[in-house]
N, C-alpha and C. Protein backbone atom coordinates (compact mmCIF):
# COMPACT_ATOMS: atom_id res chain seq x y z
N UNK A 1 -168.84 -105.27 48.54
CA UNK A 1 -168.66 -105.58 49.96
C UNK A 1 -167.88 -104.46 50.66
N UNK A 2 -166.83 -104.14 49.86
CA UNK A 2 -165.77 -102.48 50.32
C UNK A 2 -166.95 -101.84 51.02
N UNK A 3 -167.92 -101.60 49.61
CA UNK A 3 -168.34 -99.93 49.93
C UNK A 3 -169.71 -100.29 50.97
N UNK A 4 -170.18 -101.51 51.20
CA UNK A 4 -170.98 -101.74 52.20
C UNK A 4 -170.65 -101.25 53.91
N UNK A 5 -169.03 -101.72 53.90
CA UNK A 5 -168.24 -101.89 55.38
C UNK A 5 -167.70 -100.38 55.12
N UNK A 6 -167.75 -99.28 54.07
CA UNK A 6 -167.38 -98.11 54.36
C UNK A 6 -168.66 -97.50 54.74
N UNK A 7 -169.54 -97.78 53.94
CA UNK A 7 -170.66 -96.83 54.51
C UNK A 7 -171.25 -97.27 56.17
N UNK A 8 -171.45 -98.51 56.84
CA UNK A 8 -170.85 -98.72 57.64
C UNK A 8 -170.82 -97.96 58.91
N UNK A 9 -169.15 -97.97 58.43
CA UNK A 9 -167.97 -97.26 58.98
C UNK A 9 -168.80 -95.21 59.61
N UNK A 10 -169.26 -95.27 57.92
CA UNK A 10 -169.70 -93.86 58.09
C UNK A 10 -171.08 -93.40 58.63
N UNK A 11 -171.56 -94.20 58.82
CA UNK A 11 -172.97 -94.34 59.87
C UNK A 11 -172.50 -94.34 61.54
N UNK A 12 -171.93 -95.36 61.61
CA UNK A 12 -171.19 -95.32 62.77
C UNK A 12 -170.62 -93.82 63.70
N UNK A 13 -169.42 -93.51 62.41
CA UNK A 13 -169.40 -92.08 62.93
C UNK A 13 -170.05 -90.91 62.78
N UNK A 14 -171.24 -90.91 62.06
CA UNK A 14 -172.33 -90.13 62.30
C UNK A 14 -173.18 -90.01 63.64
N UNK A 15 -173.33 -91.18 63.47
CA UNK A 15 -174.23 -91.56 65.60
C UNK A 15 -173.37 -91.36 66.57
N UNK A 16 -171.85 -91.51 66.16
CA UNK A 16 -171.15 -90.74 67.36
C UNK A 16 -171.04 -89.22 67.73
N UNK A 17 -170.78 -88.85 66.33
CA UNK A 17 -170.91 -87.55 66.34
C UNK A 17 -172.42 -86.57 67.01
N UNK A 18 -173.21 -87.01 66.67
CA UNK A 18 -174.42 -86.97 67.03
C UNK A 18 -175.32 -87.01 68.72
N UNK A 19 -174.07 -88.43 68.68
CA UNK A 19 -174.43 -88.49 70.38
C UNK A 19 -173.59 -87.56 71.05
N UNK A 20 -172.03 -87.66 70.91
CA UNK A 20 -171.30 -86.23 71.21
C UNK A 20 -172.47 -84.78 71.61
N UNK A 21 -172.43 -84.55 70.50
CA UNK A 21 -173.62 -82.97 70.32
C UNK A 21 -174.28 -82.92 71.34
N UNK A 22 -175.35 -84.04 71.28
CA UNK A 22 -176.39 -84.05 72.27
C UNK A 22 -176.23 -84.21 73.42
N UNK A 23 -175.16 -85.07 73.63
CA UNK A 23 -174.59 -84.56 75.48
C UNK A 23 -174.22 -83.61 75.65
N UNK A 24 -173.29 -83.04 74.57
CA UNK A 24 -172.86 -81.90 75.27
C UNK A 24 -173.58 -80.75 75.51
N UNK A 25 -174.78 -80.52 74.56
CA UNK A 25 -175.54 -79.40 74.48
C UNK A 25 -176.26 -79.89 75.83
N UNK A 26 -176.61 -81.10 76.46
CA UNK A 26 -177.54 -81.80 77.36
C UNK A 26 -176.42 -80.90 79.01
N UNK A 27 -175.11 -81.22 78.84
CA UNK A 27 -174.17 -81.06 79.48
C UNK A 27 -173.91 -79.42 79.91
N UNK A 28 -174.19 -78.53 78.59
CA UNK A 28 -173.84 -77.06 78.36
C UNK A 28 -175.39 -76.42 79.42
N UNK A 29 -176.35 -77.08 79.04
CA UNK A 29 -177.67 -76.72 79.50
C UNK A 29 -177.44 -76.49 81.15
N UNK A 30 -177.45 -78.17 81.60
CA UNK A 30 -176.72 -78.09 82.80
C UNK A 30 -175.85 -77.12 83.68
N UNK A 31 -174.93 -76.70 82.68
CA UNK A 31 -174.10 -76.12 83.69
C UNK A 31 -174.14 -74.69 83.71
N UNK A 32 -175.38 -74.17 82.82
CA UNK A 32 -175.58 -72.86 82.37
C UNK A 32 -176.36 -72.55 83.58
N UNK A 33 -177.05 -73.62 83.75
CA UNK A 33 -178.15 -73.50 84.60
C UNK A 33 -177.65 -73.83 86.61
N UNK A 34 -176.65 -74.26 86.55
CA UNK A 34 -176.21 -73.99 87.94
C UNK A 34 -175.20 -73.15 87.99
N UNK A 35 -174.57 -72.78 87.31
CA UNK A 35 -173.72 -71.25 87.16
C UNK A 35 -175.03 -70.18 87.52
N UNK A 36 -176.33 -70.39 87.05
CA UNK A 36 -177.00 -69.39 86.90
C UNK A 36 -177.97 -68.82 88.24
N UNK A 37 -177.55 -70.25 89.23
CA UNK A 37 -178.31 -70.21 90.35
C UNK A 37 -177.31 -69.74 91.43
N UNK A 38 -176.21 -70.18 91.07
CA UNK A 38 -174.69 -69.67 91.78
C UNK A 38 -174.87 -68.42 92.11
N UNK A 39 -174.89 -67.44 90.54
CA UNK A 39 -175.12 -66.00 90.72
C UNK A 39 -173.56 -65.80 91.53
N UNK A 40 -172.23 -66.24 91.04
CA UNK A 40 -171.12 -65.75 91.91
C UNK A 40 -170.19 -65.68 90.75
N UNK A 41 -169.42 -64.42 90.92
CA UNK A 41 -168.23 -64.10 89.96
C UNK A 41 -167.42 -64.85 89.97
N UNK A 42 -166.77 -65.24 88.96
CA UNK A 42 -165.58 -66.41 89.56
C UNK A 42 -164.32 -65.35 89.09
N UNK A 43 -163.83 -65.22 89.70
CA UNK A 43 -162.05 -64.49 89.62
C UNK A 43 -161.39 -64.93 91.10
């Protein structure tokens, strides 16, 4: 029963991890892409 509710546990934080990634790369895309239309130095 332990190692049922650990593995679980470790699925769980796999799909988080996972979903993490994929927003952020979803997120990185995004903002590459209106920085890129900007076309303005930032300083």
């Amino acid at each position: 029963m332990v190692k049922l509710v650990a593995l679980l546990d470790v699925i769980r934080l796999i799909a988080a991890i996972l979903s993490i990634v994929l927003s952020g790369r979803k997120l990185y895309r995004w903002l590459r892409k209106k920085f890129r239309s900007k076309r303005k130095p930032t300083s």
